[in-house]
PDB file of N, CA and C in Angstrom:
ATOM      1  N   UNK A   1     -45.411  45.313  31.599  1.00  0.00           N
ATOM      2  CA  UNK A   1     -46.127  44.071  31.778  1.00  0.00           C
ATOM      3  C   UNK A   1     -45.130  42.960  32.068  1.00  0.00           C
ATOM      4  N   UNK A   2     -45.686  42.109  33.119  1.00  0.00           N
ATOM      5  CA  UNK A   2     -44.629  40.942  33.424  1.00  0.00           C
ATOM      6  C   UNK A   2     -44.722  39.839  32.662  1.00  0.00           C
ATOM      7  N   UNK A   3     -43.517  38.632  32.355  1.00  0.00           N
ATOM      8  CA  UNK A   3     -43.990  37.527  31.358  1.00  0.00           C
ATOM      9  C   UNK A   3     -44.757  36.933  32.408  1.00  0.00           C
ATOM     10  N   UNK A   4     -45.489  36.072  31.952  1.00  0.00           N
ATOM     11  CA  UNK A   4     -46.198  35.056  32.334  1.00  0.00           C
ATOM     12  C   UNK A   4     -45.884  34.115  33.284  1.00  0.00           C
ATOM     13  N   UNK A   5     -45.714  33.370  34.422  1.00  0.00           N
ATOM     14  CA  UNK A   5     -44.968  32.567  34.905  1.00  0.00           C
ATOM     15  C   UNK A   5     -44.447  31.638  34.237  1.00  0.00           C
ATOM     16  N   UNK A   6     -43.133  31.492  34.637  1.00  0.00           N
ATOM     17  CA  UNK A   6     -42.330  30.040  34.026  1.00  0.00           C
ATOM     18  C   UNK A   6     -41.629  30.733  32.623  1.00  0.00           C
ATOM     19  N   UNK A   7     -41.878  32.109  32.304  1.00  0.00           N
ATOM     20  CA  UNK A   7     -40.915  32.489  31.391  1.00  0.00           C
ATOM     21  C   UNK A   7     -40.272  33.845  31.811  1.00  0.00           C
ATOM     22  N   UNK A   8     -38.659  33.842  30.876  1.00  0.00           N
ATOM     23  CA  UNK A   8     -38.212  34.999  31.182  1.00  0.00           C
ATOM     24  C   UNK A   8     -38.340  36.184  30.265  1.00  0.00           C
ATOM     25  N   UNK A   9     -37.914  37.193  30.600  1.00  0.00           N
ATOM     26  CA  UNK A   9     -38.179  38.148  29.559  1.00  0.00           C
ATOM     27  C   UNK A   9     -37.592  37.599  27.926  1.00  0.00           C
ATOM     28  N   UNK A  10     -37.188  37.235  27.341  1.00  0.00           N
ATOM     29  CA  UNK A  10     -37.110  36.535  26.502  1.00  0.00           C
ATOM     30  C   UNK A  10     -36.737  35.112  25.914  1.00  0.00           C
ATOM     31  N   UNK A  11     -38.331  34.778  26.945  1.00  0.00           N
ATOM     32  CA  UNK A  11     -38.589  33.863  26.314  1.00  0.00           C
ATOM     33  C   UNK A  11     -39.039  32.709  27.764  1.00  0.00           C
ATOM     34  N   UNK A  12     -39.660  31.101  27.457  1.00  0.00           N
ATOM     35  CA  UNK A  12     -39.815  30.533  28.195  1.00  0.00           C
ATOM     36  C   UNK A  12     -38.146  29.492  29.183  1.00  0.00           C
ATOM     37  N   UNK A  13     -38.197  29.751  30.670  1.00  0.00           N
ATOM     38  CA  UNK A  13     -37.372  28.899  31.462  1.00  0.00           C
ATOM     39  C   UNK A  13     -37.239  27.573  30.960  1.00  0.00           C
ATOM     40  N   UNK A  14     -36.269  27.227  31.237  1.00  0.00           N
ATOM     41  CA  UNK A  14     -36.249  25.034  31.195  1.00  0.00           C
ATOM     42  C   UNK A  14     -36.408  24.996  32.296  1.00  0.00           C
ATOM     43  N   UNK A  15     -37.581  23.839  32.852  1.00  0.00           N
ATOM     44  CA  UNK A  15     -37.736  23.729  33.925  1.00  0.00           C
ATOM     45  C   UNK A  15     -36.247  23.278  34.584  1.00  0.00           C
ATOM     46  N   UNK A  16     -36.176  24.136  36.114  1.00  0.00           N
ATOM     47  CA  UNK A  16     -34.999  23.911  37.023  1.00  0.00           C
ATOM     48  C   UNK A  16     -33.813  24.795  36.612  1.00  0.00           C
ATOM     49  N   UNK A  17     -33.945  25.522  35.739  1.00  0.00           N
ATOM     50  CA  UNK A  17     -33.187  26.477  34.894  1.00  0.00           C
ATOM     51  C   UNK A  17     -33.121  27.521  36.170  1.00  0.00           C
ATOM     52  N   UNK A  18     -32.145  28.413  36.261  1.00  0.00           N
ATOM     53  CA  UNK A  18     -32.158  29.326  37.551  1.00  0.00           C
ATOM     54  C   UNK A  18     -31.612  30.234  36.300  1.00  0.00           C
ATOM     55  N   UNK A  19     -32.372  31.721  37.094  1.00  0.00           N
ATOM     56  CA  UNK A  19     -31.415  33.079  36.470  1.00  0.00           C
ATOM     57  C   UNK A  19     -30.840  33.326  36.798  1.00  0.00           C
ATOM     58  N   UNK A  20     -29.226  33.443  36.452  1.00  0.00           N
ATOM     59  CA  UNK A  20     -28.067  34.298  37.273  1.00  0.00           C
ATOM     60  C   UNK A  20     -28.411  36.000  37.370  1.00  0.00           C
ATOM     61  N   UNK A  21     -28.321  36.314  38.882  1.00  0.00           N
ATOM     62  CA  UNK A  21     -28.496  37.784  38.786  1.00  0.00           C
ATOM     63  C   UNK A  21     -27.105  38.084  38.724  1.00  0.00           C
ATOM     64  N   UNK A  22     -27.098  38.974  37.945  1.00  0.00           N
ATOM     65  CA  UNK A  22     -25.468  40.355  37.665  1.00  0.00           C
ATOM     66  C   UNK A  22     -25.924  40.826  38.827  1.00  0.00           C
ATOM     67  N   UNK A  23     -24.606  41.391  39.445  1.00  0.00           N
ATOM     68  CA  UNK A  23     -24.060  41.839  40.367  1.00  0.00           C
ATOM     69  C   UNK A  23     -23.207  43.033  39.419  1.00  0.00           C
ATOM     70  N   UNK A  24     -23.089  44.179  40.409  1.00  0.00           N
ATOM     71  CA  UNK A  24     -22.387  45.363  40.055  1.00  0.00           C
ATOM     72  C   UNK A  24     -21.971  46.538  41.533  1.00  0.00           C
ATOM     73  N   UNK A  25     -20.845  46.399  41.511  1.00  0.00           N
ATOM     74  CA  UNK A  25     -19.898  47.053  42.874  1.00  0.00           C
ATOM     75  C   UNK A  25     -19.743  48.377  42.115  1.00  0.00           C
ATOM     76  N   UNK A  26     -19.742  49.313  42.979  1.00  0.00           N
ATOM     77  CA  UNK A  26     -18.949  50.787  42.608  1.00  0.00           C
ATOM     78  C   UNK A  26     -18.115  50.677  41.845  1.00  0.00           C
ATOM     79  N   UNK A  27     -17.208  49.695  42.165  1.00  0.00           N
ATOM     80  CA  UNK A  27     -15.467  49.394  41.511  1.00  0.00           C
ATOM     81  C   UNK A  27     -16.011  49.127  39.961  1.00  0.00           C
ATOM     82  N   UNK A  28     -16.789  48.041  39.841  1.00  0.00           N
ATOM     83  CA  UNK A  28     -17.145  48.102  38.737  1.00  0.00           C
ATOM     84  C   UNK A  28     -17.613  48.890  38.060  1.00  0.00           C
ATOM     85  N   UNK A  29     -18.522  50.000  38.667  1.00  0.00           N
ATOM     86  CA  UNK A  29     -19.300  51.316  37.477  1.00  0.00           C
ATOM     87  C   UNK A  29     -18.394  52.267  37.558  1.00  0.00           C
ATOM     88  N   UNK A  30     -17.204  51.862  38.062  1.00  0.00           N
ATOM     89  CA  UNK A  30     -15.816  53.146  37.277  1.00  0.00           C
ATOM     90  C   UNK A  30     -16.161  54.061  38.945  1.00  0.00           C
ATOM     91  N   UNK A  31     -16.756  53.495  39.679  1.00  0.00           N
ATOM     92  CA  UNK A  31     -17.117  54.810  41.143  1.00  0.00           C
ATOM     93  C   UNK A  31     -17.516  55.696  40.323  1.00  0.00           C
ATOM     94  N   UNK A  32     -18.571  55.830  39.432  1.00  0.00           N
ATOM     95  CA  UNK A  32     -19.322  57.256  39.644  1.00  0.00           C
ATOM     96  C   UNK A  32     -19.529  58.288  40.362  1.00  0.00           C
ATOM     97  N   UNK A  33     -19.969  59.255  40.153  1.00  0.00           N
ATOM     98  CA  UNK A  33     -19.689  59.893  41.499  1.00  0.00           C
ATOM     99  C   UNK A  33     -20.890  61.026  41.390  1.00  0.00           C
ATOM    100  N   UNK A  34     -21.802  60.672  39.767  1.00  0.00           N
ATOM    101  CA  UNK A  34     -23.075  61.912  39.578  1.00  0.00           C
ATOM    102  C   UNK A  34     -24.030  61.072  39.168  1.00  0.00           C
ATOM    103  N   UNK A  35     -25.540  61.075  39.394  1.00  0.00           N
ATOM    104  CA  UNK A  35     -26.636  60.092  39.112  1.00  0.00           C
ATOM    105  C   UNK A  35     -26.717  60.725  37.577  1.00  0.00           C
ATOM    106  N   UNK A  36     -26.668  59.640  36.825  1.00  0.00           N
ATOM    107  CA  UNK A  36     -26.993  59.757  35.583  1.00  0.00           C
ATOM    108  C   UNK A  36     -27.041  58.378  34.697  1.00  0.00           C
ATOM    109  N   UNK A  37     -26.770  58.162  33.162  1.00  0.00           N
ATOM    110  CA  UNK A  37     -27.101  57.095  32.215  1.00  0.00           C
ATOM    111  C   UNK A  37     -25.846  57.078  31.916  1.00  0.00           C
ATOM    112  N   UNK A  38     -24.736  56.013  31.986  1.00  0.00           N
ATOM    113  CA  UNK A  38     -23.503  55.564  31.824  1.00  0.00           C
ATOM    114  C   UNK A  38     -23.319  54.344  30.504  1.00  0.00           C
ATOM    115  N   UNK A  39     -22.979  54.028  29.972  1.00  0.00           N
ATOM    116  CA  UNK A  39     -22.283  53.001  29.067  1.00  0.00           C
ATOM    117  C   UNK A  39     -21.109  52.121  29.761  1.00  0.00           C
ATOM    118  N   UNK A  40     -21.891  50.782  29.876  1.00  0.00           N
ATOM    119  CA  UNK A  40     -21.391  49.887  30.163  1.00  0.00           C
ATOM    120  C   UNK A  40     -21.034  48.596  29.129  1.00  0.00           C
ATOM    121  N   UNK A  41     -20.123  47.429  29.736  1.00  0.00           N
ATOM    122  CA  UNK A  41     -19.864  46.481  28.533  1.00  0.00           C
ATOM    123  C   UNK A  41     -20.923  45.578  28.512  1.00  0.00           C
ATOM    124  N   UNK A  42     -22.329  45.977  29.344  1.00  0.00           N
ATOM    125  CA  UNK A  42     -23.095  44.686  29.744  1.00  0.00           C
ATOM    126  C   UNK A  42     -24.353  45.945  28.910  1.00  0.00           C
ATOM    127  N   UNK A  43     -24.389  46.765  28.815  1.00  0.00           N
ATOM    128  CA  UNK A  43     -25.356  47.880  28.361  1.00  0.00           C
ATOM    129  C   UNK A  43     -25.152  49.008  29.016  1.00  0.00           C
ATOM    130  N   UNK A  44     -26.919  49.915  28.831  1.00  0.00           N
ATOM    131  CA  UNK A  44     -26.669  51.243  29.955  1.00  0.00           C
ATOM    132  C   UNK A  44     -27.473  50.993  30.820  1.00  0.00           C
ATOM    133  N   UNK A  45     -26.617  51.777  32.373  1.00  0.00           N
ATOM    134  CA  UNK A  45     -26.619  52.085  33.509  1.00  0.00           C
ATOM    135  C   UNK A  45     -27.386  52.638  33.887  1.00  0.00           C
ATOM    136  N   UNK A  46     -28.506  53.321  34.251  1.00  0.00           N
ATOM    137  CA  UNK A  46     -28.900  54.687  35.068  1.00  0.00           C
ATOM    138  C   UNK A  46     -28.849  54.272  36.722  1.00  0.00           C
ATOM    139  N   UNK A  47     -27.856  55.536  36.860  1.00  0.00           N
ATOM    140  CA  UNK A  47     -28.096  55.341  38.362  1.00  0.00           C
ATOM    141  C   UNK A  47     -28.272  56.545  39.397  1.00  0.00           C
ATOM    142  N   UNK A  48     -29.075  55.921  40.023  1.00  0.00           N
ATOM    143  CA  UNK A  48     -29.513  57.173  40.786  1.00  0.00           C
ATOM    144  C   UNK A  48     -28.778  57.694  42.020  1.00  0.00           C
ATOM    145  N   UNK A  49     -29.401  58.994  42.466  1.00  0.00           N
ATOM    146  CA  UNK A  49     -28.801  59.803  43.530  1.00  0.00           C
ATOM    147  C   UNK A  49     -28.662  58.794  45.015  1.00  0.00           C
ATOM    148  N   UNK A  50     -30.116  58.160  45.295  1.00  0.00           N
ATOM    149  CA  UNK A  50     -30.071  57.078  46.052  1.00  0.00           C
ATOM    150  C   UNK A  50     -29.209  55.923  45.633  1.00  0.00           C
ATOM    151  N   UNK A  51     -28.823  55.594  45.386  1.00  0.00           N
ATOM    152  CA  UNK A  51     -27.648  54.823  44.533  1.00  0.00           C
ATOM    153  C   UNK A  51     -26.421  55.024  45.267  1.00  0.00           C
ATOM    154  N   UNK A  52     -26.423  56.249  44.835  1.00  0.00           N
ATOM    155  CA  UNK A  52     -24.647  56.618  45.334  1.00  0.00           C
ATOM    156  C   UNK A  52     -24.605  57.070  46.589  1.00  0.00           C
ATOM    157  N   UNK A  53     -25.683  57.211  47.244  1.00  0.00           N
ATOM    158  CA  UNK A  53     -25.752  57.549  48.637  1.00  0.00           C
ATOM    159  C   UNK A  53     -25.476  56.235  49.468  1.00  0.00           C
ATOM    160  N   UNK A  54     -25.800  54.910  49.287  1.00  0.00           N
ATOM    161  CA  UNK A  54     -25.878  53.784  49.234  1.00  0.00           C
ATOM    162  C   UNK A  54     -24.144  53.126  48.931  1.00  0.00           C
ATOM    163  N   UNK A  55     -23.635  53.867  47.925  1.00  0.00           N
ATOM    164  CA  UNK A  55     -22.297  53.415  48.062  1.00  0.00           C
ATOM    165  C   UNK A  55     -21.160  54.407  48.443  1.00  0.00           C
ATOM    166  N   UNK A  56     -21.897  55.534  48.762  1.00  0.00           N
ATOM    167  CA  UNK A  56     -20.732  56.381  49.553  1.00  0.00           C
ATOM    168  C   UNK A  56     -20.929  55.641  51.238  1.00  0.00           C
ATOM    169  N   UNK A  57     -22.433  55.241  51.709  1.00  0.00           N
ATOM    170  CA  UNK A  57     -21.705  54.286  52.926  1.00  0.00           C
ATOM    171  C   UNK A  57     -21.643  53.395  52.854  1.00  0.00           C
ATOM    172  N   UNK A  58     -21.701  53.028  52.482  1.00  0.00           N
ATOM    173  CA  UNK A  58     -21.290  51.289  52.143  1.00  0.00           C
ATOM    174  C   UNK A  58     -20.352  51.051  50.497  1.00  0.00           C
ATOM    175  N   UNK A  59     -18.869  51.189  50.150  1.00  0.00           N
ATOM    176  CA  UNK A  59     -18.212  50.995  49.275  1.00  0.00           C
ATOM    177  C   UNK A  59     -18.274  49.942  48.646  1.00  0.00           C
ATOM    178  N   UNK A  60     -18.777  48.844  49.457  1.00  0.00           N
ATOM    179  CA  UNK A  60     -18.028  47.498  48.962  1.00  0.00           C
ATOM    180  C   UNK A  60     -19.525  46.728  48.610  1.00  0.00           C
ATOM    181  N   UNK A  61     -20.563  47.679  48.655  1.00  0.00           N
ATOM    182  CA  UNK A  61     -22.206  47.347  48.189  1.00  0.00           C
ATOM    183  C   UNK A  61     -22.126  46.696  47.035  1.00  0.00           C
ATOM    184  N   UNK A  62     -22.874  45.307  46.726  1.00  0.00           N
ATOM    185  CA  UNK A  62     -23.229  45.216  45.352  1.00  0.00           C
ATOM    186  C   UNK A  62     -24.723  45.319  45.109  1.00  0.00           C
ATOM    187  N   UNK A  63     -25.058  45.533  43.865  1.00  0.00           N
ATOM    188  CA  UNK A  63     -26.160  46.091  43.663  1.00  0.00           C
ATOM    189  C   UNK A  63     -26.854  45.037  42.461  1.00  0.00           C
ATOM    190  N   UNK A  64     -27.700  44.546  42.633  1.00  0.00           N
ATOM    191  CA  UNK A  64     -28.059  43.708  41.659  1.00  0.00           C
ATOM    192  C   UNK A  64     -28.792  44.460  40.389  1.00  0.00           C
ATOM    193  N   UNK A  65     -28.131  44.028  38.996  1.00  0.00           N
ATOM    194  CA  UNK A  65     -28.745  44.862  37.842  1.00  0.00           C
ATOM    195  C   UNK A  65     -30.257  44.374  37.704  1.00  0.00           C
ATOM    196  N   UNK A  66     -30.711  45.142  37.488  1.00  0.00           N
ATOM    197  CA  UNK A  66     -32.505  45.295  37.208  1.00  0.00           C
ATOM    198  C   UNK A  66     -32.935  45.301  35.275  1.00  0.00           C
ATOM    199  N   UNK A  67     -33.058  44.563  34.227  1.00  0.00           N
ATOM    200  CA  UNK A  67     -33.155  44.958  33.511  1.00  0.00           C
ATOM    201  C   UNK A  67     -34.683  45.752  33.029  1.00  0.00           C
ATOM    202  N   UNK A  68     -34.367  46.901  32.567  1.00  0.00           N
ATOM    203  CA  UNK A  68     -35.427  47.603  32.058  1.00  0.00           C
ATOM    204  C   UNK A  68     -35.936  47.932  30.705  1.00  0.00           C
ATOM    205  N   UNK A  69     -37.644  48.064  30.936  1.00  0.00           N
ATOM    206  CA  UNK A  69     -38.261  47.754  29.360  1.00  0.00           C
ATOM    207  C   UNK A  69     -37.717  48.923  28.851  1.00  0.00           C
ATOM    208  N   UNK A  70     -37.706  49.100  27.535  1.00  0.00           N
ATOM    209  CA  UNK A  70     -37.113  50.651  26.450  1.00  0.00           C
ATOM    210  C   UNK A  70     -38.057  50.103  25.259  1.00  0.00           C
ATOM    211  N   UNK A  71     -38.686  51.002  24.889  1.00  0.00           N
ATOM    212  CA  UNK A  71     -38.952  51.249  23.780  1.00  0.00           C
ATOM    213  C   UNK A  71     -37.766  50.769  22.649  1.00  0.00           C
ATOM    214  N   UNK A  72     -36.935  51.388  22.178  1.00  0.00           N
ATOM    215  CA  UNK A  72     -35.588  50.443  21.764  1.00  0.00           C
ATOM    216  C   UNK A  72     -35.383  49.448  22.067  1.00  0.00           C
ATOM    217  N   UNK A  73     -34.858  48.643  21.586  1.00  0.00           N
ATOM    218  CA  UNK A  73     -34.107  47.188  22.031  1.00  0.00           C
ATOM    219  C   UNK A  73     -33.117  47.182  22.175  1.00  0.00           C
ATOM    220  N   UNK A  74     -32.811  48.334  23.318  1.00  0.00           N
ATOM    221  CA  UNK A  74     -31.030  48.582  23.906  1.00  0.00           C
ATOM    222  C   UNK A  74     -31.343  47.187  25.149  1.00  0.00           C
ATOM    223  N   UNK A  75     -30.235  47.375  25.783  1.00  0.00           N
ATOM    224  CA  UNK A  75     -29.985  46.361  26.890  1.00  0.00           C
ATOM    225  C   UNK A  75     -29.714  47.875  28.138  1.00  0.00           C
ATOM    226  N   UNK A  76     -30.792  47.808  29.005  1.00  0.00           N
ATOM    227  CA  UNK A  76     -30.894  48.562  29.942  1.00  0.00           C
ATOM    228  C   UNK A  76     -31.215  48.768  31.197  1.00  0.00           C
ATOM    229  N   UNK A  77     -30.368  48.973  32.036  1.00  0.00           N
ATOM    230  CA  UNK A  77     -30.719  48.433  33.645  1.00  0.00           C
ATOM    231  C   UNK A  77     -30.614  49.817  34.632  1.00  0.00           C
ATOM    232  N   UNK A  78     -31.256  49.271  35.383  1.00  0.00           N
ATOM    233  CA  UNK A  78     -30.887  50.007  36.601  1.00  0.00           C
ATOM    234  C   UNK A  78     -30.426  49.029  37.952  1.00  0.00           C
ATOM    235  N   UNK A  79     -30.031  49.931  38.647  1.00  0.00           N
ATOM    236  CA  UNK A  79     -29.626  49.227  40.109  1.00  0.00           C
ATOM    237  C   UNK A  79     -30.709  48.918  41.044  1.00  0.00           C
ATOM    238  N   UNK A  80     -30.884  47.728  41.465  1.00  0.00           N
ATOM    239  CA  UNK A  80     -31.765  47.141  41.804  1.00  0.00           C
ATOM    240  C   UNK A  80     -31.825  46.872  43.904  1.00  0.00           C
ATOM    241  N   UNK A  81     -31.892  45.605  44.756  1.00  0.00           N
ATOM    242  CA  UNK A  81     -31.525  45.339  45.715  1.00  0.00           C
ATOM    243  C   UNK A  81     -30.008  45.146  46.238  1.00  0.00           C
ATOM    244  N   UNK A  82     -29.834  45.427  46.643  1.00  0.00           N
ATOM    245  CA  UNK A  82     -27.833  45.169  47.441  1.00  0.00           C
ATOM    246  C   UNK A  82     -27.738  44.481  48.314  1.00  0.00           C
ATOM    247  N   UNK A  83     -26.343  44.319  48.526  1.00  0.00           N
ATOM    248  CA  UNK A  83     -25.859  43.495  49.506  1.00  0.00           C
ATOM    249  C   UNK A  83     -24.597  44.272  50.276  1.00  0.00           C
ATOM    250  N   UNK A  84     -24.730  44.210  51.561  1.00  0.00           N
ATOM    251  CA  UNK A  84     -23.430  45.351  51.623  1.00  0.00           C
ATOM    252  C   UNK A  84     -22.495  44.514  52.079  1.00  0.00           C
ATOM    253  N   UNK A  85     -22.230  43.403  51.793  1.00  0.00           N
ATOM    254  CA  UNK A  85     -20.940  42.360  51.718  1.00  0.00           C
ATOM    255  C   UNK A  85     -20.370  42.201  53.349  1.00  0.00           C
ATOM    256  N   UNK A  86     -20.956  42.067  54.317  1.00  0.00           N
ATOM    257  CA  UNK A  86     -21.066  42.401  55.643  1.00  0.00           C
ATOM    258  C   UNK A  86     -20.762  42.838  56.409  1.00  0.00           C
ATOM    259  N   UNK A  87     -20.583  43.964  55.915  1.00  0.00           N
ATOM    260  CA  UNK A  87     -20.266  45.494  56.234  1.00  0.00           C
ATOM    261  C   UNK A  87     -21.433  45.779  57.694  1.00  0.00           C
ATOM    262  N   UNK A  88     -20.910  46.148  59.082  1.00  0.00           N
ATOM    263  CA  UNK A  88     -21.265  46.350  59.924  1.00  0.00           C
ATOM    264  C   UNK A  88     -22.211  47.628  60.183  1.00  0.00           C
ATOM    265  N   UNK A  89     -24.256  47.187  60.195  1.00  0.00           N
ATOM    266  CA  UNK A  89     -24.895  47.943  60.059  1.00  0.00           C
ATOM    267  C   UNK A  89     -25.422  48.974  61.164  1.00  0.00           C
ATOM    268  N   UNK A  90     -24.630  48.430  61.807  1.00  0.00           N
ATOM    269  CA  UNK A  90     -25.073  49.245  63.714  1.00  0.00           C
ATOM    270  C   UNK A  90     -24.503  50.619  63.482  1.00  0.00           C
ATOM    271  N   UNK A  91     -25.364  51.584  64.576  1.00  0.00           N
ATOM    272  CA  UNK A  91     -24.860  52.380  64.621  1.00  0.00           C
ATOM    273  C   UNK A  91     -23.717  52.867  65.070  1.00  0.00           C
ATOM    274  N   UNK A  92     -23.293  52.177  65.929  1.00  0.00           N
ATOM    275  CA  UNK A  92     -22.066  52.225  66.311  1.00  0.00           C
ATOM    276  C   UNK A  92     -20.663  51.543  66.050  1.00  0.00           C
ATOM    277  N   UNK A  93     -21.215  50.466  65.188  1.00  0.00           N
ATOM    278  CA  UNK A  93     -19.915  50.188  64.391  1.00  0.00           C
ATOM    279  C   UNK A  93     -19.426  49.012  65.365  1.00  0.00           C
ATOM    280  N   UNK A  94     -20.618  48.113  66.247  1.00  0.00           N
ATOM    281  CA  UNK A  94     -20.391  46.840  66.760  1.00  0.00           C
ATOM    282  C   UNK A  94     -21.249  46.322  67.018  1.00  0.00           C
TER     283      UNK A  94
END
């Protein structure tokens, strides 16, 4: 279930308040290299097969963290929309 408008997951915005989205590069998740649930200093990771397909072509991808609901009250994300830092998307490489 989503909050309500004008609040964030915990809790209500100040108006004009912006959310910083986390950002997360390969470099940063240690280059994984198998889709699975990792331990990070920000929480856990799951990341998927599409994921790493995503940063085997594109290295220098960041991936915006997604936080996700848990039953627990861990801190838990997945990888969300990217940016491939403008990394040339043609097929031909111009």
């Amino acid at each position: 279930m989503e909050p309500p408008a004008g609040q964030g997951r915990r809790g209500p915005l100040a108006k004009g308040m912006k959310l910083a989205v986390e950002k997360v590069t390969w470099q940063k998740a240690g280059r994984v290299s198998e889709p699975g649930r990792y331990m990070f200093r920000f929480g856990w990771l799951t990341v998927a097969a599409e994921d790493l397909a995503v940063w085997n072509q594109f290295p220098n991808a960041a991936f915006a963290l997604v936080r996700v609901t848990t039953a627990a009250d861990e801190d838990e994300f997945r990888l969300g929309a990217f940016d491939v830092g403008g990394e040339d998307l043609s097929p031909h490489g111009h």
